[in-house]
N, C-alpha and C. Protein backbone atom coordinates (compact mmCIF):
# COMPACT_ATOMS: atom_id res chain seq x y z
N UNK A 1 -12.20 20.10 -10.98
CA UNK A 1 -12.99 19.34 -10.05
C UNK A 1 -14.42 19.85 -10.09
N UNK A 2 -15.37 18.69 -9.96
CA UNK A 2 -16.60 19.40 -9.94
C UNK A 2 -17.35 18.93 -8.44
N UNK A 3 -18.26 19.41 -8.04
CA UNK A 3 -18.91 19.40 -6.74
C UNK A 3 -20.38 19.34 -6.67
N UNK A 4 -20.93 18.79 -6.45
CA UNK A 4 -22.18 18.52 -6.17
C UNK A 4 -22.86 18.14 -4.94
N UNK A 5 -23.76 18.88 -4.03
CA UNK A 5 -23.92 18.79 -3.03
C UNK A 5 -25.02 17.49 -3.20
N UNK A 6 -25.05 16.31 -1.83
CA UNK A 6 -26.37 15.24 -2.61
C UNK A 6 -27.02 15.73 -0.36
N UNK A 7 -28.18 16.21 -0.97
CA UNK A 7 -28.99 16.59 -0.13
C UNK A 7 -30.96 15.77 0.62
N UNK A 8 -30.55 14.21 0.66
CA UNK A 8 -31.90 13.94 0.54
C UNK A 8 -33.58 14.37 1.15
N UNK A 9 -32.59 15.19 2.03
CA UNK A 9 -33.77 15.76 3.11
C UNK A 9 -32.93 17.29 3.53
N UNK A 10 -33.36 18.01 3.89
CA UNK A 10 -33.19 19.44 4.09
C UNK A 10 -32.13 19.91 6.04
N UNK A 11 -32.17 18.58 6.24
CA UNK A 11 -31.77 19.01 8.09
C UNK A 11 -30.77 18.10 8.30
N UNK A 12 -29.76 18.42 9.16
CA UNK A 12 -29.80 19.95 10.14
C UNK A 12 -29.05 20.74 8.97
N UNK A 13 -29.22 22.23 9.37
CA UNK A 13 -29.09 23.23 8.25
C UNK A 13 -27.22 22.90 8.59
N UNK A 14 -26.46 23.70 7.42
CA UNK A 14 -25.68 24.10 7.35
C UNK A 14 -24.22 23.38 7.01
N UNK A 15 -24.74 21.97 6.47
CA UNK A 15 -23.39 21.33 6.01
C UNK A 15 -24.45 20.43 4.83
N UNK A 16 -24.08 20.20 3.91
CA UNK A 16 -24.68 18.99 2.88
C UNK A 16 -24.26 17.48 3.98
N UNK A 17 -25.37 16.63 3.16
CA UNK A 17 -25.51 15.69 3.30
C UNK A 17 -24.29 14.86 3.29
N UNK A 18 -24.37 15.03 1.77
CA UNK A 18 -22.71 14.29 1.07
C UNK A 18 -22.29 15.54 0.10
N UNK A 19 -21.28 15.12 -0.41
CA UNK A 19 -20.77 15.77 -1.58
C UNK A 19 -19.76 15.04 -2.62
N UNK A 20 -20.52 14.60 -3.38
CA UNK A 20 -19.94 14.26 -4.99
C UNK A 20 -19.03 14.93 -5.75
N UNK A 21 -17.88 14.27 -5.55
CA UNK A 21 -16.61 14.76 -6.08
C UNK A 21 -16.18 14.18 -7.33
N UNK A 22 -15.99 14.66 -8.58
CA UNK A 22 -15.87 14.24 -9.75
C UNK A 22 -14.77 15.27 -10.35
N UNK A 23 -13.46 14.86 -11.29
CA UNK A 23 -13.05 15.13 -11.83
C UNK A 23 -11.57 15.83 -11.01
N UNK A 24 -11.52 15.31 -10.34
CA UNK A 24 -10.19 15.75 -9.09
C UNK A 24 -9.27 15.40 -9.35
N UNK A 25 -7.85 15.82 -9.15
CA UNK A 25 -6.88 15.23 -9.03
C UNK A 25 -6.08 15.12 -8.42
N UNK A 26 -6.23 15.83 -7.01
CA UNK A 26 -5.52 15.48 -5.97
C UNK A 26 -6.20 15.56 -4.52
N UNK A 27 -5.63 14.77 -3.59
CA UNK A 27 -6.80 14.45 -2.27
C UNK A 27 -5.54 15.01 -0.79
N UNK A 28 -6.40 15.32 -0.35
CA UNK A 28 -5.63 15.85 0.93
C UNK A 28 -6.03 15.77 2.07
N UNK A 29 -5.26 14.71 2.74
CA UNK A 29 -6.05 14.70 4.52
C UNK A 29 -5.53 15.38 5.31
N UNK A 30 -6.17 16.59 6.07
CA UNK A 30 -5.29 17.29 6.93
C UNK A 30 -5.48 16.48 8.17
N UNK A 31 -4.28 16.57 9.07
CA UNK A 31 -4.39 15.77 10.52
C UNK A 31 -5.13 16.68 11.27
N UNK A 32 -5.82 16.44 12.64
CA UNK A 32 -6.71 16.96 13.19
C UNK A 32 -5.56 18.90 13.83
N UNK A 33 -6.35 19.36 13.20
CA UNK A 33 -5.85 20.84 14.16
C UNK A 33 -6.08 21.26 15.22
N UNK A 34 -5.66 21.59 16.24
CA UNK A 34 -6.00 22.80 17.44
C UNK A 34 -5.21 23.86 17.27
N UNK A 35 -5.46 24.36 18.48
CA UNK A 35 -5.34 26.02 19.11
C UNK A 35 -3.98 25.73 19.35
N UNK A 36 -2.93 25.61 18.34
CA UNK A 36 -1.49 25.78 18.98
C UNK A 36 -0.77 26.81 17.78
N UNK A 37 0.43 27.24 18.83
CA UNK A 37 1.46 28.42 17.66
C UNK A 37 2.28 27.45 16.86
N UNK A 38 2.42 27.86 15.70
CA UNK A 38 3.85 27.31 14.51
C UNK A 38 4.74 26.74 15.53
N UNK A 39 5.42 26.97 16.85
CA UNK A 39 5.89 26.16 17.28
C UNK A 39 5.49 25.20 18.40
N UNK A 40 4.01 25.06 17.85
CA UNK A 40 3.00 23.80 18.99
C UNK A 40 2.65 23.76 20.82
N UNK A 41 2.89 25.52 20.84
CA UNK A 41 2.43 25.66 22.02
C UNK A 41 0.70 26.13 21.69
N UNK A 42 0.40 25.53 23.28
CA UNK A 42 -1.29 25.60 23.24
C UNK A 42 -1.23 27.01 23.12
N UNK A 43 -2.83 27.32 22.28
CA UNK A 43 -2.96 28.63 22.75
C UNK A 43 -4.42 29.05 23.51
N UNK A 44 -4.61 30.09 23.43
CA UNK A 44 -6.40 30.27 24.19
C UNK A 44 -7.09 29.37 25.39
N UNK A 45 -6.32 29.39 26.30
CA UNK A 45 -7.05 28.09 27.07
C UNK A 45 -8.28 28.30 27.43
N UNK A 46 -9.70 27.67 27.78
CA UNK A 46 -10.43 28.04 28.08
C UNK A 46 -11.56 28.55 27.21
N UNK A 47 -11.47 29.32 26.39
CA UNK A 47 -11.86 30.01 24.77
C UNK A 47 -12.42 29.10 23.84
N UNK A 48 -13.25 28.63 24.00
CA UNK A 48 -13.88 28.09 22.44
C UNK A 48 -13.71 28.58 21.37
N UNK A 49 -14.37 29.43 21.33
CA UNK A 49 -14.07 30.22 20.15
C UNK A 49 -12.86 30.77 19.39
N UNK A 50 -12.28 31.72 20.81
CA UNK A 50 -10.78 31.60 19.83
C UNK A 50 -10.38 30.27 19.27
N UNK A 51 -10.55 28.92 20.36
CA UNK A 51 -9.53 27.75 19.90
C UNK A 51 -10.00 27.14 18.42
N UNK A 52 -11.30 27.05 18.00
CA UNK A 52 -11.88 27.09 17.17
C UNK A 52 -11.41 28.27 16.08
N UNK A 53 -11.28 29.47 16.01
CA UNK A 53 -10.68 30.25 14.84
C UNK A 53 -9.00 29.89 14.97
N UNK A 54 -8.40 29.45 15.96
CA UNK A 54 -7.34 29.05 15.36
C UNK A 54 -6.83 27.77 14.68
N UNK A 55 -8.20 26.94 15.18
CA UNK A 55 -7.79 25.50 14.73
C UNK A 55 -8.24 25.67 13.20
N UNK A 56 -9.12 26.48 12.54
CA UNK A 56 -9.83 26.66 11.54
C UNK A 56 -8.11 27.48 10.64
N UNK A 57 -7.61 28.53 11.12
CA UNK A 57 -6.35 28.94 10.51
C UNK A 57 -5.86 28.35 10.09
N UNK A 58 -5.50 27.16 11.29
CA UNK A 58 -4.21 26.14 11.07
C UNK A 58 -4.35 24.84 9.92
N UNK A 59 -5.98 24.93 9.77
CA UNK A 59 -6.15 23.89 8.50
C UNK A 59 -5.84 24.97 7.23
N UNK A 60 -6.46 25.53 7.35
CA UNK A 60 -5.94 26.66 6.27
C UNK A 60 -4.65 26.71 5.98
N UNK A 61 -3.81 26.76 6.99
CA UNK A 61 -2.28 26.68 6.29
C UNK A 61 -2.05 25.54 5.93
N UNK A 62 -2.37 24.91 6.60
CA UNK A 62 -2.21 22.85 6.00
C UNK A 62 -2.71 23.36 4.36
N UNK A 63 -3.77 23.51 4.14
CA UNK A 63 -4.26 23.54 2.95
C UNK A 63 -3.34 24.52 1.88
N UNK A 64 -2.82 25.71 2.42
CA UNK A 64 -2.26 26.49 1.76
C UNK A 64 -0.92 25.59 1.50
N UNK A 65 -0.34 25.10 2.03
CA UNK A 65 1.13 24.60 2.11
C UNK A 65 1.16 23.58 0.62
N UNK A 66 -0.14 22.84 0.25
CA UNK A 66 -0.65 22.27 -0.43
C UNK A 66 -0.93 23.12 -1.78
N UNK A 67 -1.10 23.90 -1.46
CA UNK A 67 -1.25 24.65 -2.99
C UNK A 67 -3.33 24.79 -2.99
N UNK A 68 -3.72 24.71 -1.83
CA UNK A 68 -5.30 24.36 -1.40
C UNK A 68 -5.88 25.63 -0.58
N UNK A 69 -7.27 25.92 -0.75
CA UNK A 69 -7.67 26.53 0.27
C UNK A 69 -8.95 25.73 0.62
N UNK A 70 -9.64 27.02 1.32
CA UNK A 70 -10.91 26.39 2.14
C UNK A 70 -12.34 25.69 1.11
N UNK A 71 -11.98 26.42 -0.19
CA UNK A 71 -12.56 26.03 -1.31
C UNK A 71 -12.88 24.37 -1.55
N UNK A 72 -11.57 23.94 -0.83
CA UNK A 72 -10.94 22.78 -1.38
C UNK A 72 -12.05 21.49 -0.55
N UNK A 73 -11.97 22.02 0.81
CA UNK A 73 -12.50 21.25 1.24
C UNK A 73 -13.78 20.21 1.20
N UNK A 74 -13.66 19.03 1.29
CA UNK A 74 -15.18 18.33 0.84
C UNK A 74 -15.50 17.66 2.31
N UNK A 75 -14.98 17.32 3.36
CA UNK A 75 -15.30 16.93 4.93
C UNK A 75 -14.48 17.71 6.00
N UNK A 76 -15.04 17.90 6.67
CA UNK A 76 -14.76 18.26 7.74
C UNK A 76 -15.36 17.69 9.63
N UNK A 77 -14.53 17.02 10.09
CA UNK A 77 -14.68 16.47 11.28
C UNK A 77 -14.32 17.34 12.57
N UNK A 78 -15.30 17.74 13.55
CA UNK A 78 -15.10 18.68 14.87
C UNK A 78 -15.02 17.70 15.82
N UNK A 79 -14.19 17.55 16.53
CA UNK A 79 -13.87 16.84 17.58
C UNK A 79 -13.75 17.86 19.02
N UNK A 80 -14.43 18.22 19.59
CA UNK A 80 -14.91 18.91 20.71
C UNK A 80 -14.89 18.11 22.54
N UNK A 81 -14.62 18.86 23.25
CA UNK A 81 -14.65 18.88 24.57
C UNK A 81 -16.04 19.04 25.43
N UNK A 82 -16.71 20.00 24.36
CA UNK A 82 -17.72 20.60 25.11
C UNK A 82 -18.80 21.06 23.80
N UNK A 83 -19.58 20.26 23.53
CA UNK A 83 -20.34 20.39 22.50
C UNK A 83 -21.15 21.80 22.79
N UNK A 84 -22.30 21.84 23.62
CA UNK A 84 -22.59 23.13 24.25
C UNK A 84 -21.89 24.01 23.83
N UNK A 85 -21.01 24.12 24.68
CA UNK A 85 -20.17 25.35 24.36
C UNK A 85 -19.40 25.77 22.68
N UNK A 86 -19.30 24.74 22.10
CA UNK A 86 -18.80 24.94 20.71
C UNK A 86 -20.10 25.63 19.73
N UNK A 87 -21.41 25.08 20.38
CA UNK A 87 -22.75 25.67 19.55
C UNK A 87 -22.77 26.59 19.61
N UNK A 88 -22.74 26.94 21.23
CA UNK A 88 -22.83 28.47 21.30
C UNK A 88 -22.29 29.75 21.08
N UNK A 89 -20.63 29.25 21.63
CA UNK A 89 -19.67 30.21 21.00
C UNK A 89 -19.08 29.99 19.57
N UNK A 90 -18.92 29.31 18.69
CA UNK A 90 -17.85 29.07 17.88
C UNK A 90 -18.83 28.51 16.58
N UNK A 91 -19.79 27.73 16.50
CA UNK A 91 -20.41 26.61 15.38
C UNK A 91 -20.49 27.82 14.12
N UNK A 92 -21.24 28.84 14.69
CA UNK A 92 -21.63 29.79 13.15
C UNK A 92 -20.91 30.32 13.11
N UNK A 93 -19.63 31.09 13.64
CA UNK A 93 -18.57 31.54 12.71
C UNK A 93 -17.88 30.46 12.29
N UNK A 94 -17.97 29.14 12.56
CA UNK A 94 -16.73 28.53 11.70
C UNK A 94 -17.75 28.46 10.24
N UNK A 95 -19.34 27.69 10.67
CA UNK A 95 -20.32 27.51 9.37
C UNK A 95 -19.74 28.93 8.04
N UNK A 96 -19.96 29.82 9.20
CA UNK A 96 -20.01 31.38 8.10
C UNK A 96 -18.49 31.76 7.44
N UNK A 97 -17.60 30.85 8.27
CA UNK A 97 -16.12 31.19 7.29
C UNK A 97 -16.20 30.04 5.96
N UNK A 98 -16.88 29.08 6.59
CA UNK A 98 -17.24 27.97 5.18
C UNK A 98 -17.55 28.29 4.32
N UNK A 99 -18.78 29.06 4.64
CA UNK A 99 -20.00 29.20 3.89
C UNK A 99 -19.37 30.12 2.57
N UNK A 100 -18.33 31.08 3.67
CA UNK A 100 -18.05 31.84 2.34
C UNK A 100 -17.25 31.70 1.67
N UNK A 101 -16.76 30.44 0.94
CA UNK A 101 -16.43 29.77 0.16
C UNK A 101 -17.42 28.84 -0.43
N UNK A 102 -18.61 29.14 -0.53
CA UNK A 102 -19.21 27.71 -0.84
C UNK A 102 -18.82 26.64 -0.39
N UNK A 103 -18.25 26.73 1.03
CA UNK A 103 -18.57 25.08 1.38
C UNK A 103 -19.04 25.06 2.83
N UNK A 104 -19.81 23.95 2.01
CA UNK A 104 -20.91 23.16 3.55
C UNK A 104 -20.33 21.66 3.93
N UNK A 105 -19.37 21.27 3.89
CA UNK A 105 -18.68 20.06 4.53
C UNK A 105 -19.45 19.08 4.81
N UNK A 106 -19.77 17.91 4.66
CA UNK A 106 -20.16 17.05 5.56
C UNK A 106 -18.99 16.16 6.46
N UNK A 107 -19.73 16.10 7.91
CA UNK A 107 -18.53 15.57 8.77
C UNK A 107 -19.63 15.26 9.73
N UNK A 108 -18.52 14.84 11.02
CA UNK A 108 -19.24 14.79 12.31
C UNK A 108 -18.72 15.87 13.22
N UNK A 109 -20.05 16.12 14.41
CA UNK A 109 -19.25 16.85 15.88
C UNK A 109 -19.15 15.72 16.12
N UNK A 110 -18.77 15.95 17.37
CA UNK A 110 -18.03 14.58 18.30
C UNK A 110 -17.29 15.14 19.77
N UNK A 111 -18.88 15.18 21.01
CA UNK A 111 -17.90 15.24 22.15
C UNK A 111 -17.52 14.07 22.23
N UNK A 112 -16.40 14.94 22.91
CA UNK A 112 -15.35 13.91 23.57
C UNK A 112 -14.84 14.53 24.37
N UNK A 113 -14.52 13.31 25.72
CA UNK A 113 -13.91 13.41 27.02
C UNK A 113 -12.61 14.61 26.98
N UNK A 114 -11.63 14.29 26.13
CA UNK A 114 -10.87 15.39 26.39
C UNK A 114 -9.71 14.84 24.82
N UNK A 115 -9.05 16.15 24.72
CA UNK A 115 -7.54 15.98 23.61
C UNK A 115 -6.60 15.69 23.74
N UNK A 116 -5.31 15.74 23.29
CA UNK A 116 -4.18 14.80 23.71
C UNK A 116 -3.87 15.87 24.80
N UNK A 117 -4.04 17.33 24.63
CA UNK A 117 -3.23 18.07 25.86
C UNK A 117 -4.98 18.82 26.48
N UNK A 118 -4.70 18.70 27.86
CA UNK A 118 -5.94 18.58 28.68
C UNK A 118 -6.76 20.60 28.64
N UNK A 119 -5.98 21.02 27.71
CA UNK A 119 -6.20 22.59 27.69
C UNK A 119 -6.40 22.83 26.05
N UNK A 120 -7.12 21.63 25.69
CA UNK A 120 -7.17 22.47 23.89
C UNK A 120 -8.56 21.75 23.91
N UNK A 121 -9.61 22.57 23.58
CA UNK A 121 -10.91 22.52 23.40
C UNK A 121 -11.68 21.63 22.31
N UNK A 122 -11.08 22.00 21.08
CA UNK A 122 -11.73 21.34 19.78
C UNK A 122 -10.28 20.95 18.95
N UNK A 123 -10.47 20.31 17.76
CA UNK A 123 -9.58 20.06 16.95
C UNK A 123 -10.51 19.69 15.74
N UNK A 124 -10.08 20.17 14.44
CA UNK A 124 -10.86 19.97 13.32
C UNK A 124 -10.32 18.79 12.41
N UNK A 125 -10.42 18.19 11.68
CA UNK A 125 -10.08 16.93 10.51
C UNK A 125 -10.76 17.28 9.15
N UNK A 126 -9.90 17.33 8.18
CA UNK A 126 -10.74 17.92 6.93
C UNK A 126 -9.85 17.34 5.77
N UNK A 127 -10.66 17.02 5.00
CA UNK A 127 -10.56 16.39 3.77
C UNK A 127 -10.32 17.45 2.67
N UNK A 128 -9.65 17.61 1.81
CA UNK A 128 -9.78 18.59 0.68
C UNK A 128 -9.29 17.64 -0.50
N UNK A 129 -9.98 18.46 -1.66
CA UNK A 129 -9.95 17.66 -3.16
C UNK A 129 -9.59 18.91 -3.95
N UNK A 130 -8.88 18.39 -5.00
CA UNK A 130 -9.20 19.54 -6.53
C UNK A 130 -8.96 19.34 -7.83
């Protein structure tokens, strides 16, 4: 697979524009993740941040289960409760677990009113290729 970031203007920092995917052969939609255990209890209530490093895990195993890692990824969608609060606590460590893989995702944030269970903060959506 090859990758090419398409960047027409420089802002906002920290995800590409698009990204040009060429030579792939397999596509993977993970369903949106939160803050829950292997057996789908919430976890961290309250916690951005934790809920955010666990929702970030839990794509990771999606991806691993796949034979994929974070490498893989070409979008990524944040679906948030509390935008604020995701900037402040949580946005640059998830950017900086990306980052260190070479990837800058393009996606959307997205507050929103609330998740299917009224105690899980964010949930992520991510695309992976390879």
């Amino acid at each position: 697979m090859h990758r090419t970031a398409v960047n027409p203007w420089n802002y906002p920092e920290g995800f590409d524009q698009g990204v040009l995917i060429e030579g792939h052969r397999r596509l993977l939609f993970v369903s949106g993740q939160c803050a829950v255990s292997p057996e789908g209890e919430s976890r961290h209530p309250g916690d951005m941040r934790a809920q955010a490093l666990l929702a970030l895990e839990n794509v990771e195993r999606v991806l691993a289960e796949a034979g994929m890692g974070v490498a893989n990824i070409v979008r990524m969608n944040t679906y948030v409760t509390d935008v604020d609060a995701y900037l402040q606590h949580a946005a640059d460590e998830i950017a900086e677990r990306l980052a260190a893989h070479d990837v800058r995702p393009p996606g959307v944030l997205a507050g929103i009113g609330r998740l299917a269970r009224p105690d899980l903060l964010i949930e992520l959506e991510a695309f992976a290729a390879d």
